[in-house]
C-alpha atoms as a PDB file:
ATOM      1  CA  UNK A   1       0.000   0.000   0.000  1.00  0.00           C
ATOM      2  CA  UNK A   2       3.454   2.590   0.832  1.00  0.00           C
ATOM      3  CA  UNK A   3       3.957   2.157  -3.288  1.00  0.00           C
ATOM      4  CA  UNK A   4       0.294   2.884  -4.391  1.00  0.00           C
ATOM      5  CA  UNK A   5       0.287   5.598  -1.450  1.00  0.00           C
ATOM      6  CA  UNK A   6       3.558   6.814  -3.411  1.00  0.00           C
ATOM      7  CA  UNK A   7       2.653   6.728  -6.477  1.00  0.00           C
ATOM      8  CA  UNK A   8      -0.899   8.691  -6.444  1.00  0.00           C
ATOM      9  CA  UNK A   9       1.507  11.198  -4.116  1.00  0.00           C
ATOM     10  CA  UNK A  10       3.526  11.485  -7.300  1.00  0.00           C
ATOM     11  CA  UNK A  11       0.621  12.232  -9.525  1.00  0.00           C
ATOM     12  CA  UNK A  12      -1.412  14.290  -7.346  1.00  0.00           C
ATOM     13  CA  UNK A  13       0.766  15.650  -4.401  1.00  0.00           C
ATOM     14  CA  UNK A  14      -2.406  18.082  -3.347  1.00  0.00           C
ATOM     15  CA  UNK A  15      -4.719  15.778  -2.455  1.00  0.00           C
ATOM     16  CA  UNK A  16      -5.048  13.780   1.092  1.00  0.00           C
ATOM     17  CA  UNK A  17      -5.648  10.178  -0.450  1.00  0.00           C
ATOM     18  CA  UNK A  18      -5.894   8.312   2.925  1.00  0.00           C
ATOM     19  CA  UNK A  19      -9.129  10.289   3.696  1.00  0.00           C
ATOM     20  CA  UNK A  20     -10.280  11.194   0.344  1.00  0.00           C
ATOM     21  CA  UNK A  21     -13.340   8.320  -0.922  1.00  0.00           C
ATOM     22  CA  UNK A  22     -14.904  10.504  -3.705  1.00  0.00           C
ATOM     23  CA  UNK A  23     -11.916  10.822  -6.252  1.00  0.00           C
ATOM     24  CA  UNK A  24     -13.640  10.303  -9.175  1.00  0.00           C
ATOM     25  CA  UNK A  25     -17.452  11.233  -7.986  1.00  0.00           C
ATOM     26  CA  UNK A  26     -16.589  13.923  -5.972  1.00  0.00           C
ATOM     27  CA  UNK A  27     -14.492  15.297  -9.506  1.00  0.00           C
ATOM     28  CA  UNK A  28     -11.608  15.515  -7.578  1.00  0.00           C
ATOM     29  CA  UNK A  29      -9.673  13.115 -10.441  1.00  0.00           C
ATOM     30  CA  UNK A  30      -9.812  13.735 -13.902  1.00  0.00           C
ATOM     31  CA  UNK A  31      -9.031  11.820 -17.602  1.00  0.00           C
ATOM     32  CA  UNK A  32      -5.962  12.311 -17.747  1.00  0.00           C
ATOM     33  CA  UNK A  33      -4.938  11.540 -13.857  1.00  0.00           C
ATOM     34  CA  UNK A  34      -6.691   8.525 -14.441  1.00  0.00           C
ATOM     35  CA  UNK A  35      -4.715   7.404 -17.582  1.00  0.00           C
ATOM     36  CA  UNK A  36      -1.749   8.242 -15.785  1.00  0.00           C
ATOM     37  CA  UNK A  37      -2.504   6.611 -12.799  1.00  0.00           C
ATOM     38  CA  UNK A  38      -3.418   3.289 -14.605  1.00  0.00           C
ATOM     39  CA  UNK A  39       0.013   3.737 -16.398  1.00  0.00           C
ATOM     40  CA  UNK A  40       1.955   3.712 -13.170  1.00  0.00           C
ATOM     41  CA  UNK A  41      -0.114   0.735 -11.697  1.00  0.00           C
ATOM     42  CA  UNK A  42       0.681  -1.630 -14.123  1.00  0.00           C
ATOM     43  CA  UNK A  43       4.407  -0.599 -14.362  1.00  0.00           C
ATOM     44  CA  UNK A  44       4.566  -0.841 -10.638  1.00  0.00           C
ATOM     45  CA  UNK A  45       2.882  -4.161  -9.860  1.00  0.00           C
ATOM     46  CA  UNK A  46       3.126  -5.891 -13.179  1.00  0.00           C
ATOM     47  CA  UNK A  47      -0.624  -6.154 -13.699  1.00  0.00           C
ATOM     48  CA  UNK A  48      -2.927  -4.655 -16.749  1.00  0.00           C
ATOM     49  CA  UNK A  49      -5.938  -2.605 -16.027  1.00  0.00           C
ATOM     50  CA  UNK A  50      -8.338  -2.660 -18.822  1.00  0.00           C
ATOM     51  CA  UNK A  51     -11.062  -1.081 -19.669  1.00  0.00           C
ATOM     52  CA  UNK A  52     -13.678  -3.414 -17.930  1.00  0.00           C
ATOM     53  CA  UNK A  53     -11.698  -2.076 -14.806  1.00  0.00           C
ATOM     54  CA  UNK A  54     -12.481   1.359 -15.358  1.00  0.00           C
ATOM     55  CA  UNK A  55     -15.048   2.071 -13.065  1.00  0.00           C
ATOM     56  CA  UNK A  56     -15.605   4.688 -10.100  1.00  0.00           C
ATOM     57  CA  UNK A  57     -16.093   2.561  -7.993  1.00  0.00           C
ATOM     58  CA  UNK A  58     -12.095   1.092  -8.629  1.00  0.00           C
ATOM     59  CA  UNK A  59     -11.041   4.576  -8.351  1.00  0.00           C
ATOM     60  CA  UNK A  60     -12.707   6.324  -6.092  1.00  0.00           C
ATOM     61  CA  UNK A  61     -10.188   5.750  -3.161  1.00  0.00           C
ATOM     62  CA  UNK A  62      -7.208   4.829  -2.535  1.00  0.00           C
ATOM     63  CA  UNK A  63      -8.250   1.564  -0.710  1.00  0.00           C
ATOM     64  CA  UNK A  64     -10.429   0.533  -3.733  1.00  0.00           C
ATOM     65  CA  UNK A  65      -7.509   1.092  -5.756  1.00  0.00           C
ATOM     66  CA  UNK A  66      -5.791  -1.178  -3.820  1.00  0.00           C
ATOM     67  CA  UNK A  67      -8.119  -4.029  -4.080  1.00  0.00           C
ATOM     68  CA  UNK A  68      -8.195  -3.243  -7.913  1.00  0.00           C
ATOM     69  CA  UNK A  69      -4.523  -4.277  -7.724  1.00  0.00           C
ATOM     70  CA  UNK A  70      -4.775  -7.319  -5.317  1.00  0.00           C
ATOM     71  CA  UNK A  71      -7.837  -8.574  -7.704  1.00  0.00           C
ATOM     72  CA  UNK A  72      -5.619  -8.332 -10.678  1.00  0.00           C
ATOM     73  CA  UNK A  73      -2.508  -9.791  -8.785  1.00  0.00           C
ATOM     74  CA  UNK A  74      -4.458 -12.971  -8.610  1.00  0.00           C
ATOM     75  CA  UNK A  75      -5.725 -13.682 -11.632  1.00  0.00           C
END
């Protein structure tokens, strides 16, 4: 969880992803953090979000993001 915590840090150092659980119906992500977010995931945990995958509810926090990348991890 440090590396995902890391990462988003990386793409959006503003925001307070521990508390935030609206990131992407709250508006608080856009397309393009999104798409670069995705990139980073899959470089960093040698996984493949697809499209199927993006949905809010995946995104919307950082904890869903994680278990976006533990679902994915064992498949």
């Amino acid at each position: 969880m440090d590396e995902l915590k890391r990462i988003l840090e990386e793409v959006r150092p503003d925001l307070d992803f521990e508390n935030e659980k609206m990131l992407i119906d709250g508006g608080i992500l856009d397309s393009f953090d999104i798409i670069t977010i995705v990139g980073e995931l899959n470089e960093a945990f040698g996984i493949e979000i697809n499209v199927a995958d993006l949905l809010p509810e995946n995104f919307n926090s950082m904890d869903a993001m994680w278990e976006l990348i533990q679902k994915l991890r064992n498949e």
